[in-house]
C-alpha atoms as a PDB file:
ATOM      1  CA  UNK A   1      -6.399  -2.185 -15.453  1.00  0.00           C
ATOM      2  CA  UNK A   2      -4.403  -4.840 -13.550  1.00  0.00           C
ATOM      3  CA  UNK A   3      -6.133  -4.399  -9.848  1.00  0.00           C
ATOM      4  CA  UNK A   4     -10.059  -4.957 -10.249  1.00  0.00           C
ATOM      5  CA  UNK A   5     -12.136  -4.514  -7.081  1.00  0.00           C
ATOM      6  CA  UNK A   6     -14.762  -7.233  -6.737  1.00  0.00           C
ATOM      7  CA  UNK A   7     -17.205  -5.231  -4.980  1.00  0.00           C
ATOM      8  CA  UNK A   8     -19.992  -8.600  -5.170  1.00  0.00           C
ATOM      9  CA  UNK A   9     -17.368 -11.211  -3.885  1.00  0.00           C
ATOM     10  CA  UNK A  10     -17.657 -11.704  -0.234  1.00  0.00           C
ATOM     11  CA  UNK A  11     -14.742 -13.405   2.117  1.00  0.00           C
ATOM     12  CA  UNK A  12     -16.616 -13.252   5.914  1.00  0.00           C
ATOM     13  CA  UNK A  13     -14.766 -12.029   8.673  1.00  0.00           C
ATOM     14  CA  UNK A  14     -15.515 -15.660   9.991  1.00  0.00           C
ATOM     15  CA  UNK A  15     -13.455 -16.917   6.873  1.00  0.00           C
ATOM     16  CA  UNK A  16     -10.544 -14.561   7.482  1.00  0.00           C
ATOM     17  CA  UNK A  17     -10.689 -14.754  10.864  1.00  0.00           C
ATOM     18  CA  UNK A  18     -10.585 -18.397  11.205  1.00  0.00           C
ATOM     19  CA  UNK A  19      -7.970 -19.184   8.679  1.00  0.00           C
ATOM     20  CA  UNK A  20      -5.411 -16.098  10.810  1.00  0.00           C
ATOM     21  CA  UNK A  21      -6.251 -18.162  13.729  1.00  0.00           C
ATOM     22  CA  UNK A  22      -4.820 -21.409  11.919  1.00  0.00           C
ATOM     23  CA  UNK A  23      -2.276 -19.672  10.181  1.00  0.00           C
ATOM     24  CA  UNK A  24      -0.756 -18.226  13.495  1.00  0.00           C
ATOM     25  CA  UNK A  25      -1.087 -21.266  15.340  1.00  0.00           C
ATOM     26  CA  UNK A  26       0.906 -22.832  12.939  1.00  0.00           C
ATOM     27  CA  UNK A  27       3.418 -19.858  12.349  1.00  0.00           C
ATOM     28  CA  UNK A  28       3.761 -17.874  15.847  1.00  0.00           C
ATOM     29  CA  UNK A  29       6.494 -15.591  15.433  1.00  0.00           C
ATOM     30  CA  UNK A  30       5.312 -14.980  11.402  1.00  0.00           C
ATOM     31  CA  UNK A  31       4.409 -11.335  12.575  1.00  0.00           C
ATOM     32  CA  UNK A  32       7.527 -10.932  14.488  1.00  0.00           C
ATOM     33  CA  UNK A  33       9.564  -7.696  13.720  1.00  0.00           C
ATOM     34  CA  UNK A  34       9.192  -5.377  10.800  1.00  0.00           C
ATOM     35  CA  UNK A  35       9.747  -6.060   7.317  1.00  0.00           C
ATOM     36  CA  UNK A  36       8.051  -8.112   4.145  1.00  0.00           C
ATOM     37  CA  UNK A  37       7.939 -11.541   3.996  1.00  0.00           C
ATOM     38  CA  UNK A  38       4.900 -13.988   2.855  1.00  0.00           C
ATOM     39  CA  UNK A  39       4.111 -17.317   3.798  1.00  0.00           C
ATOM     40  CA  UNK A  40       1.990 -20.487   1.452  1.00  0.00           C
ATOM     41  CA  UNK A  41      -0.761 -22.261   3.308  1.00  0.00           C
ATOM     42  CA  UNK A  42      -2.470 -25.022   2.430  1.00  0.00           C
ATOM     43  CA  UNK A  43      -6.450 -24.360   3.275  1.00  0.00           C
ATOM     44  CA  UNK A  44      -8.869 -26.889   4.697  1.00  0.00           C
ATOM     45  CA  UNK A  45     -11.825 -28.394   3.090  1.00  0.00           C
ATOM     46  CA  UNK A  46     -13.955 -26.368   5.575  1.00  0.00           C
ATOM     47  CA  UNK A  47     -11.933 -23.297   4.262  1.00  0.00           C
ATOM     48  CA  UNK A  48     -12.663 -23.627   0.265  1.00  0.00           C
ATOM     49  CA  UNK A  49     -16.236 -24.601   0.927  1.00  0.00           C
ATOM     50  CA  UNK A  50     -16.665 -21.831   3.020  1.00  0.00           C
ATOM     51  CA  UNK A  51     -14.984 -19.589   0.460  1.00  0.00           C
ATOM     52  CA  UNK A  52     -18.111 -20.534  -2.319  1.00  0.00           C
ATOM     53  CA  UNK A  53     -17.716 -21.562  -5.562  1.00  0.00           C
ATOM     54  CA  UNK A  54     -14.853 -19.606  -7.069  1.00  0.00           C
ATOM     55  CA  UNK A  55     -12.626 -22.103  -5.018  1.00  0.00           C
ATOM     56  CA  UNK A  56     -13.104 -24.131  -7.811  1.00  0.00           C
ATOM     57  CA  UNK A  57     -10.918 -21.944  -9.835  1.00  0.00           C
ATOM     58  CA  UNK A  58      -8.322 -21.227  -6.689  1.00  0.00           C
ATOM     59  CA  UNK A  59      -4.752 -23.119  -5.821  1.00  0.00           C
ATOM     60  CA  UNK A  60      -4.955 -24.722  -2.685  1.00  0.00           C
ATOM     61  CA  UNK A  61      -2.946 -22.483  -1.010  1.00  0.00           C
ATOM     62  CA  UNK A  62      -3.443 -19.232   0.240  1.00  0.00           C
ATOM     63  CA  UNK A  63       0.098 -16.771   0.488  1.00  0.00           C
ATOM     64  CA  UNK A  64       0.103 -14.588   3.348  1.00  0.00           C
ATOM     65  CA  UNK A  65       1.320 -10.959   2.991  1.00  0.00           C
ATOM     66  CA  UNK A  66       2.649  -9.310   5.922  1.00  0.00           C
ATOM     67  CA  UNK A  67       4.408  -5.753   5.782  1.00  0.00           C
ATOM     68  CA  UNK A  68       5.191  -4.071   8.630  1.00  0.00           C
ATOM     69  CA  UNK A  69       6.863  -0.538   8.773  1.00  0.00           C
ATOM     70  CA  UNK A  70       8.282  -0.860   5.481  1.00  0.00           C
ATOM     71  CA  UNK A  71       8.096   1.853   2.977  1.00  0.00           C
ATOM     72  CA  UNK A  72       8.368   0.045  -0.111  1.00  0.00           C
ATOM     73  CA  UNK A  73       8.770  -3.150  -2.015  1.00  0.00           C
ATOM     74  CA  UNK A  74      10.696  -2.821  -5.156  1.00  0.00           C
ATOM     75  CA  UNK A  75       8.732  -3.220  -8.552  1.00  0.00           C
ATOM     76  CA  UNK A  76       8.878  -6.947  -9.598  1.00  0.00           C
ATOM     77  CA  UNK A  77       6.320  -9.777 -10.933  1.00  0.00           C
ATOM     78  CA  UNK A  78       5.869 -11.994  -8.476  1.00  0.00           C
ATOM     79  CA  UNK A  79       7.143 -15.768  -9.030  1.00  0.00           C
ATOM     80  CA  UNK A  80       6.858 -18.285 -11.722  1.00  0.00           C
ATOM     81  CA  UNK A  81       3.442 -20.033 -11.401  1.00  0.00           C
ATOM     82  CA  UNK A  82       0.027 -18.586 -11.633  1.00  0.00           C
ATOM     83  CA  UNK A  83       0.049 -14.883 -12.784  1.00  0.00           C
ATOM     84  CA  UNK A  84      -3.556 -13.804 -11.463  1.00  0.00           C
ATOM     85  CA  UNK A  85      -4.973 -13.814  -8.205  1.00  0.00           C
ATOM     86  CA  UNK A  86      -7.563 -12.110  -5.734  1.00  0.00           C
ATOM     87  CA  UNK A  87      -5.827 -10.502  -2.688  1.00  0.00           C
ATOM     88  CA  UNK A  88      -8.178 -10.425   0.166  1.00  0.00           C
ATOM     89  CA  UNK A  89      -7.823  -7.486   2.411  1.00  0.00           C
ATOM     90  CA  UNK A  90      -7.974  -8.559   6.063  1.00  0.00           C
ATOM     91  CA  UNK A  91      -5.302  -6.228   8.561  1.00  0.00           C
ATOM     92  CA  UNK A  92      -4.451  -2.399   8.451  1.00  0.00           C
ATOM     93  CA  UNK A  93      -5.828  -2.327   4.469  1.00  0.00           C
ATOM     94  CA  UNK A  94      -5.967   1.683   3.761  1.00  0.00           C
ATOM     95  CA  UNK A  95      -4.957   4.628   1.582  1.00  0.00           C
ATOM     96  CA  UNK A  96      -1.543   4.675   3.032  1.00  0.00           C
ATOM     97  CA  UNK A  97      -0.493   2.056   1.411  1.00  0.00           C
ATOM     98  CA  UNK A  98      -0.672   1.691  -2.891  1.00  0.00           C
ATOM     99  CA  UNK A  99       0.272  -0.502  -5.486  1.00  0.00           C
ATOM    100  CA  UNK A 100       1.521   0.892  -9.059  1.00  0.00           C
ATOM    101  CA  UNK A 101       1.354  -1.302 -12.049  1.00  0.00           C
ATOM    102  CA  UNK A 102       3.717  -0.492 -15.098  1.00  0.00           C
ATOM    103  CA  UNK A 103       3.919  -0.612 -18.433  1.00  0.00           C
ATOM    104  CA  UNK A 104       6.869   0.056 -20.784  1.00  0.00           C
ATOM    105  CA  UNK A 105       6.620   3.608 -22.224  1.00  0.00           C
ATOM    106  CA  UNK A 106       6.768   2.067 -26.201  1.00  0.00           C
ATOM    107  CA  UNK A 107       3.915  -0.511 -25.315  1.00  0.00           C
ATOM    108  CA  UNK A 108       5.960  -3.520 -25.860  1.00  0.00           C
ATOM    109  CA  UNK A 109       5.672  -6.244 -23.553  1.00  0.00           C
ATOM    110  CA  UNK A 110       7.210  -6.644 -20.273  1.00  0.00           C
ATOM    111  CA  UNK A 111      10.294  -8.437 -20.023  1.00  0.00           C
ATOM    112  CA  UNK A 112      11.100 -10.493 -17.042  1.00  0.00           C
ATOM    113  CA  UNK A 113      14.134 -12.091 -16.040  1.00  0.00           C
ATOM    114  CA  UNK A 114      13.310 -15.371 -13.552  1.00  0.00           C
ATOM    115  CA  UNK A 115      16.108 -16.738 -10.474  1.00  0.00           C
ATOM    116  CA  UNK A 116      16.756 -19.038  -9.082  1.00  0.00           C
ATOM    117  CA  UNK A 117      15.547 -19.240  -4.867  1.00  0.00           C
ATOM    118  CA  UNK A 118      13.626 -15.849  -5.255  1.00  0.00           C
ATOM    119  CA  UNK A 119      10.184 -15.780  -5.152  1.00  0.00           C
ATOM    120  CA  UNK A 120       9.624 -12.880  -7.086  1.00  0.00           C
ATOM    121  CA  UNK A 121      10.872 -12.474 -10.936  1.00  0.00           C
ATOM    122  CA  UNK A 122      12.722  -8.870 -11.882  1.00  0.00           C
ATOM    123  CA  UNK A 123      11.432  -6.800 -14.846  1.00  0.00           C
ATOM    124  CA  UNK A 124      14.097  -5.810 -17.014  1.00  0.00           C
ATOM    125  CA  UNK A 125      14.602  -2.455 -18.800  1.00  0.00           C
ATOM    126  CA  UNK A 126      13.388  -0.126 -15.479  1.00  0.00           C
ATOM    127  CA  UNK A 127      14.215   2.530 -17.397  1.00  0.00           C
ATOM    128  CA  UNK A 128      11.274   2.196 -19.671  1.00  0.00           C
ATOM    129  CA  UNK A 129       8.462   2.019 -17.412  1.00  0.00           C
ATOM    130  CA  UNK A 130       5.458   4.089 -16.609  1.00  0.00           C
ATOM    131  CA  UNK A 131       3.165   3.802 -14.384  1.00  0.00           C
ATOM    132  CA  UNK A 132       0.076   2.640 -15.408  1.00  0.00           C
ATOM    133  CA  UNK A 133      -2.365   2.173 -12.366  1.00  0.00           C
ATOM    134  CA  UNK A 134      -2.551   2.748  -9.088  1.00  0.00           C
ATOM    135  CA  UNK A 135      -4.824   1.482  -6.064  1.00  0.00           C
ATOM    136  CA  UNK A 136      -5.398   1.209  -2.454  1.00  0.00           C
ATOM    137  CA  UNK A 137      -6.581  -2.033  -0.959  1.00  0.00           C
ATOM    138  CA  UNK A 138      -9.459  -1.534   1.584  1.00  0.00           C
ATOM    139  CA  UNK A 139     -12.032  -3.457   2.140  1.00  0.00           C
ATOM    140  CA  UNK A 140     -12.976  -5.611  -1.027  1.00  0.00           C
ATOM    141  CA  UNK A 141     -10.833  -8.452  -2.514  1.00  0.00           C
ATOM    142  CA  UNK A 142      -9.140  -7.621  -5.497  1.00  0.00           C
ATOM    143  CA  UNK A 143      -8.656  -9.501  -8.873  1.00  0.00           C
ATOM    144  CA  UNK A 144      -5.023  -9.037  -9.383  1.00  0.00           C
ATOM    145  CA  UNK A 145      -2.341  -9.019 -12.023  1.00  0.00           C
ATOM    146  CA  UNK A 146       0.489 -10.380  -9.714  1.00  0.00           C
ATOM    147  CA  UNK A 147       2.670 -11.380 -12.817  1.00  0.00           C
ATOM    148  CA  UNK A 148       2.813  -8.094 -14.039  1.00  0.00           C
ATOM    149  CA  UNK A 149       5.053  -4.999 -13.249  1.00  0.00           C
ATOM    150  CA  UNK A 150       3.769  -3.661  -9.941  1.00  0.00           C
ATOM    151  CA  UNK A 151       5.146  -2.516  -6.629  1.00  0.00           C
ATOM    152  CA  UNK A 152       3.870  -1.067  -3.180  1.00  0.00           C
ATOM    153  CA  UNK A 153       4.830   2.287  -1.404  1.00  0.00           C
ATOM    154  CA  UNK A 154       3.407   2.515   2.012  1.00  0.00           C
ATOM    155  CA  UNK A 155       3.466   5.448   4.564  1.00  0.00           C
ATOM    156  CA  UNK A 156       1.519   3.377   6.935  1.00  0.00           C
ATOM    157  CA  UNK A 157       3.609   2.611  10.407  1.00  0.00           C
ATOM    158  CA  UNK A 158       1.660  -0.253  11.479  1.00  0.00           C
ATOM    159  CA  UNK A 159       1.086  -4.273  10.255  1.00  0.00           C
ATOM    160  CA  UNK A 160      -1.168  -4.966   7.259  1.00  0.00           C
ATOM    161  CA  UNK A 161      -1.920  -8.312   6.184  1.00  0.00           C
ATOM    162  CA  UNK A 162      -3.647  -9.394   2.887  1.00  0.00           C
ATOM    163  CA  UNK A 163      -4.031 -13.047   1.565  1.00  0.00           C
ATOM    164  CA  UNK A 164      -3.022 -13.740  -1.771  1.00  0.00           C
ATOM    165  CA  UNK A 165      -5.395 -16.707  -3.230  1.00  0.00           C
ATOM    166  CA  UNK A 166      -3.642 -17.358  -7.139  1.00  0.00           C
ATOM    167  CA  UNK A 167      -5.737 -18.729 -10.021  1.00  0.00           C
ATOM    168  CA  UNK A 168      -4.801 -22.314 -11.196  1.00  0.00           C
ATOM    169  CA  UNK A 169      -1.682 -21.983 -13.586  1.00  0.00           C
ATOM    170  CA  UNK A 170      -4.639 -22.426 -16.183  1.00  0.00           C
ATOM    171  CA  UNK A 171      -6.503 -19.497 -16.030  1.00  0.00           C
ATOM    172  CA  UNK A 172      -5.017 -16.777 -17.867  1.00  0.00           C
ATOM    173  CA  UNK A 173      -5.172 -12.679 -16.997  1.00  0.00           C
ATOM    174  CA  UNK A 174      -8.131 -12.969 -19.222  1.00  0.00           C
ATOM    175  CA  UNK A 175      -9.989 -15.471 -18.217  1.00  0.00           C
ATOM    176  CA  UNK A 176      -9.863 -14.581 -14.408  1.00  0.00           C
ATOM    177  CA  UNK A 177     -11.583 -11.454 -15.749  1.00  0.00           C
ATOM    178  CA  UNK A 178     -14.307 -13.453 -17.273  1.00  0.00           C
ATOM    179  CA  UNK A 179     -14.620 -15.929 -14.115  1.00  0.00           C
ATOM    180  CA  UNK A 180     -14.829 -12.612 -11.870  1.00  0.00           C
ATOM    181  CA  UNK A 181     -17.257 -10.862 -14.106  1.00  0.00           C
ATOM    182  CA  UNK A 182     -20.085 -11.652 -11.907  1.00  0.00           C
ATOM    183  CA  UNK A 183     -18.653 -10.272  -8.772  1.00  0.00           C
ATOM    184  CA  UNK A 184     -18.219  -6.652 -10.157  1.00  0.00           C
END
């Protein structure tokens, strides 16, 4: 599995809401028009403490997801970096809106081709991929595989927003599973 609900891990409203009402002070028209785009944000002190003690294995920055009236996002791995994080639902998070992790159909490992200026890293050899998983965020975070194959189909019409909180470049797909362990 590359999308693990963490059923015991607990981001308050208060947390989410205070850090959206940061975030769009400092980014007004972030939300304006339709479309995909994400945005890095440094968090406070007040905002990791308040988070609890997996901080300690967090980046500093958060990366805002907004779609809004988009059907799909093409499968990719997303940048160069960390390749685990825990996505934190917080607006219009529901069953209208999945991500699909792939593997290649001969179990070799996926290849990824990395650009320059794009955020996001391609996988190579399409044509060989199955799907894998598939999940819905709702209302728990989610450990995720963000450096693996994966990409979102959504008939949902109106704005959901998730927060994307990546692992130190340390911390392998592995060892985020043992640091999350106790929030199952």
């Amino acid at each position: 599995m590359y999308a693990i609900e963490l059923n015991n891990l607990d981001f308050s409203e208060e947390w989410k809401e205070s850090f959206w009402n940061r975030f769009f002070y400092l980014y007004p028209k972030f939300t304006d028009g339709k479309g995909f785009r994400t945005k890095n944000v440094e968090l406070t002190e007040r905002e990791r403490f308040m988070a609890g003690p997996i901080s300690e294995h967090l980046k500093r920055k958060v990366m805002v997801v907004f779609i809004f009236n988009q059907e799909s996002v093409p499968i990719h791995a997303d940048g160069v970096g960390s390749d685990v994080a825990i996505q934190i639902p917080f607006i219009g998070c529901n069953e209208e809106t999945q991500t699909h992790f792939y593997d290649y159909n001969d179990d070799t490992s996926i290849e990824l081709a990395i650009h320059e200026n794009i955020a996001s890293r391609e996988v190579l050899h399409q044509e060989k991929l199955k799907r894998v998983q598939t999940y819905s965020m709702l209302d728990k975070p989610v450990l995720f595989r963000s450096g693996w194959a994966h990409n979102v189909t959504s008939t949902f019409k109106g704005i959901r927003i998730i927060y994307s909180w990546r692992f130190k470049e340390e911390y392998t797909w592995e060892a985020a599973k043992e640091i999350c362990r106790q929030y199952l």
